[in-house]
N, C-alpha and C. Protein backbone atom coordinates (compact mmCIF):
# COMPACT_ATOMS: atom_id res chain seq x y z
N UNK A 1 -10.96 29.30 89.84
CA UNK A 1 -10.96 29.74 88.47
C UNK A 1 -12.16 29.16 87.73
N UNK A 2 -12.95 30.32 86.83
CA UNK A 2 -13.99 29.60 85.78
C UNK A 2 -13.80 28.31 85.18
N UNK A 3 -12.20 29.12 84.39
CA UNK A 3 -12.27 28.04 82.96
C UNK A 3 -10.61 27.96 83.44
N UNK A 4 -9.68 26.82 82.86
CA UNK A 4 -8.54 26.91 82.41
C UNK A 4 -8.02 26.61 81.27
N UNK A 5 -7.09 27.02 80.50
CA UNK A 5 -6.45 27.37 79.50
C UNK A 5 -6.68 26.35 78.57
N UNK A 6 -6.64 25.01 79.27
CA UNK A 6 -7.05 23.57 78.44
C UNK A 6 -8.94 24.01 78.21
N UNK A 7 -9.82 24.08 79.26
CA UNK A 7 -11.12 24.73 78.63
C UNK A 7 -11.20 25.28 77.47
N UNK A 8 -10.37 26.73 76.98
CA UNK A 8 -10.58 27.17 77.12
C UNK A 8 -10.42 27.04 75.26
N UNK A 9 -9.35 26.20 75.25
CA UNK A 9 -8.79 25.23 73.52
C UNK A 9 -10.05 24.23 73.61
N UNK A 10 -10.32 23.87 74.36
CA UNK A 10 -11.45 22.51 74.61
C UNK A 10 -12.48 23.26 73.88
N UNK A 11 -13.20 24.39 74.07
CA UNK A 11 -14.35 24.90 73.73
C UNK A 11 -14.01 25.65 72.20
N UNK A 12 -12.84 25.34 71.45
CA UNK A 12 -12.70 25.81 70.04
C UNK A 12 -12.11 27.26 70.06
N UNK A 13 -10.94 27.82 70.80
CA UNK A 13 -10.63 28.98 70.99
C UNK A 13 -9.42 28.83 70.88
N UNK A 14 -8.84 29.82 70.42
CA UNK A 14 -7.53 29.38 70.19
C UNK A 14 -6.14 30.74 70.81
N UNK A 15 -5.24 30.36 70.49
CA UNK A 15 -4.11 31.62 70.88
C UNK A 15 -2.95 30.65 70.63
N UNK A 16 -2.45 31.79 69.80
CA UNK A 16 -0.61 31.57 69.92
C UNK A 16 0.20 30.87 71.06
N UNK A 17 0.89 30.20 70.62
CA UNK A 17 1.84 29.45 72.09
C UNK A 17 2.94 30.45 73.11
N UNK A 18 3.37 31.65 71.63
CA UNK A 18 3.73 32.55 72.20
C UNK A 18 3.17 33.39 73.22
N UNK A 19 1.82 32.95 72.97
CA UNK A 19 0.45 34.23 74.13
C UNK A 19 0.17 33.03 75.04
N UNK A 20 0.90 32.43 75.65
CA UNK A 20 0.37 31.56 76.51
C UNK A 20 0.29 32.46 78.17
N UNK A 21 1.15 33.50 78.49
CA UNK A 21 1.12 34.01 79.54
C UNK A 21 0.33 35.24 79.60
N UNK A 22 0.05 35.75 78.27
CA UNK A 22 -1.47 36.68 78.42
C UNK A 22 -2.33 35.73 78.63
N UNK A 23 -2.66 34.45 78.13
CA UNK A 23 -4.02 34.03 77.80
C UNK A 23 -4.18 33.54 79.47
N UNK A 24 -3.19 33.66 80.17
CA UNK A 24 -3.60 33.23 81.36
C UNK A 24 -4.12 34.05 82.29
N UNK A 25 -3.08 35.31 82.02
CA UNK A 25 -4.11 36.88 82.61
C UNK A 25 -5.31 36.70 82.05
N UNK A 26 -5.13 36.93 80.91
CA UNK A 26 -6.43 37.41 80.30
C UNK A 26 -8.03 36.38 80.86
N UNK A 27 -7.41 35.16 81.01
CA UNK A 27 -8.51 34.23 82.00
C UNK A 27 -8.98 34.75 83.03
N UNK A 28 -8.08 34.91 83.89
CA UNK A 28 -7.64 35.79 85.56
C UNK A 28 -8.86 36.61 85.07
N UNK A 29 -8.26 38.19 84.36
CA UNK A 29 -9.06 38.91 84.38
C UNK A 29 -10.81 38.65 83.89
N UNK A 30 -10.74 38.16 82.69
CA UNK A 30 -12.35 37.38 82.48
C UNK A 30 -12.95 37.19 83.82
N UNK A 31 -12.54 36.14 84.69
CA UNK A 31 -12.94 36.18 85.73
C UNK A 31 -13.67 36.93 86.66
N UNK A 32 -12.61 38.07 86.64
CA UNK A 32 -12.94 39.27 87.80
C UNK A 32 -14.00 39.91 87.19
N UNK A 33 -14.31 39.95 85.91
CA UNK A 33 -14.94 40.64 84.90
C UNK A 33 -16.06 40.03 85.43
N UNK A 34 -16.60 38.60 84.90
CA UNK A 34 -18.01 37.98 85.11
C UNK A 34 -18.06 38.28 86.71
N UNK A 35 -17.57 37.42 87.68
CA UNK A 35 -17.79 37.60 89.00
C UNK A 35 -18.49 39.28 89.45
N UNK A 36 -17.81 40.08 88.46
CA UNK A 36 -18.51 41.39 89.12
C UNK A 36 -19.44 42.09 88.60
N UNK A 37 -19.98 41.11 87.52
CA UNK A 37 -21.14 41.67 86.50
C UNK A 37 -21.91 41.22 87.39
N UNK A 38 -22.09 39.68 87.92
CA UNK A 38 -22.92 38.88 88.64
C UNK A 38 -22.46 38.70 89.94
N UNK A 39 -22.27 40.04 90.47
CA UNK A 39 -22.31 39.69 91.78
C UNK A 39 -21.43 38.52 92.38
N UNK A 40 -20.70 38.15 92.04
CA UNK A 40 -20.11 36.89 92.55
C UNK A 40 -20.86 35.26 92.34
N UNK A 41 -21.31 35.32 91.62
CA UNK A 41 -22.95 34.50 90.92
C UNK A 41 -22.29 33.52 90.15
N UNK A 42 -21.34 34.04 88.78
CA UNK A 42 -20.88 33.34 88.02
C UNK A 42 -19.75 32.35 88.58
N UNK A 43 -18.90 32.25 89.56
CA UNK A 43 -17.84 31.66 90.09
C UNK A 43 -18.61 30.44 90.62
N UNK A 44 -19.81 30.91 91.68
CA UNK A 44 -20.35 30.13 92.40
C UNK A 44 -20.90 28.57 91.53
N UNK A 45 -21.66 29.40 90.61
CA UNK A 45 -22.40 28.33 89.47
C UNK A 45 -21.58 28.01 88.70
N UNK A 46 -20.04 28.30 88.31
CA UNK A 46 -19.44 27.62 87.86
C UNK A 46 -19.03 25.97 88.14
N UNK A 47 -18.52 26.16 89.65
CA UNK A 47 -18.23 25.14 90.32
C UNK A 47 -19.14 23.63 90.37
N UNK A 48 -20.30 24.63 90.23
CA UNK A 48 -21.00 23.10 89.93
C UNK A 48 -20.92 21.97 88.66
N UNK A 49 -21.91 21.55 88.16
CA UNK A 49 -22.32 20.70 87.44
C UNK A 49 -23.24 21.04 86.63
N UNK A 50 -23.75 20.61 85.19
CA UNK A 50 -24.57 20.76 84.31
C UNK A 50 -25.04 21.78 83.78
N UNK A 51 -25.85 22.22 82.72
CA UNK A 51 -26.19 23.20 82.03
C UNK A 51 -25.55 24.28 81.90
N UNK A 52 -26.09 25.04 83.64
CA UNK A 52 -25.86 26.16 83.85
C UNK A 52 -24.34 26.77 84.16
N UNK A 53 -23.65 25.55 84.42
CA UNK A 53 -21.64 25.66 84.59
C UNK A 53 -21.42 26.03 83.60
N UNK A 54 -21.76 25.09 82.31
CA UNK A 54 -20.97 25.05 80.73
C UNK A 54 -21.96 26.06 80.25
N UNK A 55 -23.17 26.58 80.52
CA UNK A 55 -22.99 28.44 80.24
C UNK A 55 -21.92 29.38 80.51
N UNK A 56 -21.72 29.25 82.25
CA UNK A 56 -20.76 30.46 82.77
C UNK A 56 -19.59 30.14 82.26
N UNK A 57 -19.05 28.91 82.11
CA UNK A 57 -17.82 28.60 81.33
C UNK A 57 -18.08 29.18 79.87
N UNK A 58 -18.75 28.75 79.17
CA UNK A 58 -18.43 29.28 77.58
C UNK A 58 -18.39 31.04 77.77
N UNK A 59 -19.21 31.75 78.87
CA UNK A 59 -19.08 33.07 78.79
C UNK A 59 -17.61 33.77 79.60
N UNK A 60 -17.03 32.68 80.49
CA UNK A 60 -16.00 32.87 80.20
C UNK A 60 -14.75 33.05 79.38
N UNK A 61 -15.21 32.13 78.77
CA UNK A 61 -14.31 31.66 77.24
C UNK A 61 -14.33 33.09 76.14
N UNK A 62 -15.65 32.99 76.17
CA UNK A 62 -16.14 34.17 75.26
C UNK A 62 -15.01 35.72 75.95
N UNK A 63 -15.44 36.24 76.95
CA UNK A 63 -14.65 36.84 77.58
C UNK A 63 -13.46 36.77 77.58
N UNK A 64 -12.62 35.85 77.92
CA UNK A 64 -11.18 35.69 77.39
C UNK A 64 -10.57 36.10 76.33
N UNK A 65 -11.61 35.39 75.65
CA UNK A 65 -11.45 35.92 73.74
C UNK A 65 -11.16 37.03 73.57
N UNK A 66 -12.01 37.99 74.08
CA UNK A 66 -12.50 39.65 73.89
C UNK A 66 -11.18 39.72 74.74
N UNK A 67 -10.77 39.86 75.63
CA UNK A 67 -9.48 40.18 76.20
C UNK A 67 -8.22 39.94 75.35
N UNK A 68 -7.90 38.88 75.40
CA UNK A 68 -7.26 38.35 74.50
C UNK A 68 -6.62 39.44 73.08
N UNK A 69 -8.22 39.10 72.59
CA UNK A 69 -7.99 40.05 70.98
C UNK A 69 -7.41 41.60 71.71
N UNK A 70 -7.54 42.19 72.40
CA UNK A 70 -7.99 43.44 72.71
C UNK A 70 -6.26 43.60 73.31
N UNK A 71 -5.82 42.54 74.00
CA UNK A 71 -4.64 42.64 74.17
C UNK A 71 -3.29 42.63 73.35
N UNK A 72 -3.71 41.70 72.36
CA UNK A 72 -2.73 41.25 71.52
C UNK A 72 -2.92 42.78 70.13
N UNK A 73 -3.89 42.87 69.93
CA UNK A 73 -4.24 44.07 69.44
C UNK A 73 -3.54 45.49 69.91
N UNK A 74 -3.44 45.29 71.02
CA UNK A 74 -2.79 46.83 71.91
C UNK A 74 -1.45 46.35 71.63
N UNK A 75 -0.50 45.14 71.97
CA UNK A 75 0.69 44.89 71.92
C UNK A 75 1.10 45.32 70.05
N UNK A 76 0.37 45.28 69.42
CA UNK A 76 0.53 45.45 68.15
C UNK A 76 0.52 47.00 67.34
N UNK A 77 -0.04 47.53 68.57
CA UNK A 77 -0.49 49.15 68.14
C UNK A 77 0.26 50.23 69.73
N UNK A 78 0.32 51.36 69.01
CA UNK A 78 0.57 51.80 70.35
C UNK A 78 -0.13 52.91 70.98
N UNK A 79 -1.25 51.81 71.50
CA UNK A 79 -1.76 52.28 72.74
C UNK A 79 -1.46 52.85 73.94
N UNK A 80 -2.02 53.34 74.79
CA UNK A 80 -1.56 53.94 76.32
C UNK A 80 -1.92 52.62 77.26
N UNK A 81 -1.26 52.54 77.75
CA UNK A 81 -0.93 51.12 78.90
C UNK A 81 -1.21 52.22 80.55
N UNK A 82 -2.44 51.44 80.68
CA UNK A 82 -3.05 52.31 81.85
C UNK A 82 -3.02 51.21 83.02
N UNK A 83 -2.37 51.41 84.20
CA UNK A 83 -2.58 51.03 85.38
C UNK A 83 -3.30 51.32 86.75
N UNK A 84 -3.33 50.11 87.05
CA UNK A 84 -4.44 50.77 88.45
C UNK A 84 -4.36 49.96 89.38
N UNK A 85 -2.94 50.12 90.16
CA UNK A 85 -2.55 48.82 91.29
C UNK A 85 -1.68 47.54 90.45
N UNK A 86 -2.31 46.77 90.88
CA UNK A 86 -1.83 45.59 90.01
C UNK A 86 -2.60 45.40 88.68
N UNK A 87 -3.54 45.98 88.59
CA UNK A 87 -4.31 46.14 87.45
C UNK A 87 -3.98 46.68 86.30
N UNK A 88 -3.66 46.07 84.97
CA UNK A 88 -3.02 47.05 83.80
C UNK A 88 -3.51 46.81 82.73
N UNK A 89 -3.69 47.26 81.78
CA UNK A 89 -4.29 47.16 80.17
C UNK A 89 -4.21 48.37 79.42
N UNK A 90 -4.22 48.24 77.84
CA UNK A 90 -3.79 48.71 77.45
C UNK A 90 -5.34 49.87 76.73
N UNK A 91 -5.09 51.30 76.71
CA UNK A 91 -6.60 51.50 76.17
C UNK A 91 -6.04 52.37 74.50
N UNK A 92 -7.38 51.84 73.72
CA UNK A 92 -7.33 52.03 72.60
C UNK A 92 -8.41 52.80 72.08
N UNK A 93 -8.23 53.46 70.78
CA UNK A 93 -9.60 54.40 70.71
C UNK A 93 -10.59 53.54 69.49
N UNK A 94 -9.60 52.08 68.94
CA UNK A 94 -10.46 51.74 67.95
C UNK A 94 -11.45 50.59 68.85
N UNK A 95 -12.84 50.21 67.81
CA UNK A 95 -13.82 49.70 68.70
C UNK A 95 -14.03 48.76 67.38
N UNK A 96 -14.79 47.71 67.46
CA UNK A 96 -14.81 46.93 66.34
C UNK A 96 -16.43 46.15 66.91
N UNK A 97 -17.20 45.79 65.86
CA UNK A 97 -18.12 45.03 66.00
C UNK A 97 -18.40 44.16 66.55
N UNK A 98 -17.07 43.42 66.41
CA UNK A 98 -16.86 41.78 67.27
C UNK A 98 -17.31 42.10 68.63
N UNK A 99 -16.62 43.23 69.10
CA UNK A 99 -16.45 42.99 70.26
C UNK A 99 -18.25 43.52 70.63
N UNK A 100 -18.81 44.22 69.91
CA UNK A 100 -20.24 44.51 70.59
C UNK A 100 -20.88 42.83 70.37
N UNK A 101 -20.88 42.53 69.75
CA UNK A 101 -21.38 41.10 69.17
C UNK A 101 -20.89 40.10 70.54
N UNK A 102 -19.67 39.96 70.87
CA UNK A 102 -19.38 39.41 71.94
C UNK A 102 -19.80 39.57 72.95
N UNK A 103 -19.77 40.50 73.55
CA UNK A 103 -20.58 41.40 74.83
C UNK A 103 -21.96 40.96 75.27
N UNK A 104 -22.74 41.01 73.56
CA UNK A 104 -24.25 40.61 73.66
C UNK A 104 -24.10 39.09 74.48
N UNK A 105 -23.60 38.06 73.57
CA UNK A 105 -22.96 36.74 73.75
C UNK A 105 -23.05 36.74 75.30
N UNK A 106 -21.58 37.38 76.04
CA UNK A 106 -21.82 37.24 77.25
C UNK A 106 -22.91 36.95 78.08
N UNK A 107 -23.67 38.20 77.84
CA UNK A 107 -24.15 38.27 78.65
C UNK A 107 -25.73 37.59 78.60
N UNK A 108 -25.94 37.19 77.20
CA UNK A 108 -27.00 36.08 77.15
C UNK A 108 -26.60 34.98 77.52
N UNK A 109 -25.27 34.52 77.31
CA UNK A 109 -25.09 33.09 78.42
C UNK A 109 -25.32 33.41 79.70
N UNK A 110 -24.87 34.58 80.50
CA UNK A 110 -25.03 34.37 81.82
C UNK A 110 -26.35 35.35 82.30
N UNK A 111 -26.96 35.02 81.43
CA UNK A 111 -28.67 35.74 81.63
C UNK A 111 -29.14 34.45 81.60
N UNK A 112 -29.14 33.37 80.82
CA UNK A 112 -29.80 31.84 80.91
C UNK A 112 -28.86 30.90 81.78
N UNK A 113 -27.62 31.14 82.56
CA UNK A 113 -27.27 30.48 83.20
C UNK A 113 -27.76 30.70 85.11
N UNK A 114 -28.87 31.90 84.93
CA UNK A 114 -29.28 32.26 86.31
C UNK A 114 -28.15 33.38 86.59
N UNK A 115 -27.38 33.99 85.90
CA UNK A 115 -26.32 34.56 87.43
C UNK A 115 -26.64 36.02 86.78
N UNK A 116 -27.25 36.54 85.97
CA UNK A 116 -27.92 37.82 86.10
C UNK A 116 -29.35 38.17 86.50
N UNK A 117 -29.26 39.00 87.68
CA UNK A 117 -30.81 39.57 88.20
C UNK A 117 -31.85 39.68 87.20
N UNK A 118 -33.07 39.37 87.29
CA UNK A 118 -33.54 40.21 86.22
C UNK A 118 -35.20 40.24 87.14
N UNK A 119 -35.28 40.46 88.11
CA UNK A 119 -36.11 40.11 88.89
C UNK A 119 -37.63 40.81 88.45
N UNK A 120 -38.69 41.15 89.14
CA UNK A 120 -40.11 42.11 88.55
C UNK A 120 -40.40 42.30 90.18
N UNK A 121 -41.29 43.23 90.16
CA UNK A 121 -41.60 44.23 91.42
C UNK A 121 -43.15 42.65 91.81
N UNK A 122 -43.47 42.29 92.76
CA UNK A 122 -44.94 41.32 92.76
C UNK A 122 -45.64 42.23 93.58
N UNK A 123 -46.56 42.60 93.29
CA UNK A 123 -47.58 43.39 94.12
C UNK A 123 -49.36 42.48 95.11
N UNK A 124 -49.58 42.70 95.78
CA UNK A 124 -50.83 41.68 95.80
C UNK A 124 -51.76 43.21 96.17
């Protein structure tokens, strides 16, 4: 796992005590989320030490968040609850700023933590 639930309050994030068993999916899924943006990149560099961990961790965190809201949001509205295996969430047609704002977030932490490509063609 990236982050856990104590991280996840550690880094200034918060959730209901009642949402303690989404916020743990919702980790889970974060997870699967970064790991497959980056190739399996972000898990790896998590595990380590310094800088570049407590990037992929806070963009975990960040991620959670966005789940999180997006969940507790659907439980509140009634959305279509779409499955796919063990896979489930709820889809909604409203979109909100935060979440583009977040997204950016992401993915500039794990653009300076190394775990997105961003390679150039070298010619000689």
């Amino acid at each position: 796992m990236i982050i856990t639930k104590e991280d996840f309050f550690e880094m200034g994030f918060t959730a209901d005590e009642n949402n303690i068993g989404v916020l743990e999916n919702c980790i889970k899924r974060a997870e699967f989320v970064l790991n497959g943006l980056t190739n399996d990149r972000a898990g790896i560099v998590a595990q380590g030490t310094g800088a570049a961990a407590n990037l992929v961790k806070q963009a975990a965190a960040f991620q959670t968040a966005e789940l999180l809201n997006r969940e507790l949001a659907a439980d509140s509205s009634s959305g279509e609850r779409v499955a796919v295996g063990d896979f489930s969430y709820y889809k909604t047609s409203s979109s909100t700023r935060s979440a583009t704002d977040d997204s950016k977030t992401i993915v500039k932490l794990l653009r300076a933590a190394g775990c997105l490509y961003g390679g150039t063609e070298v010619r000689e």
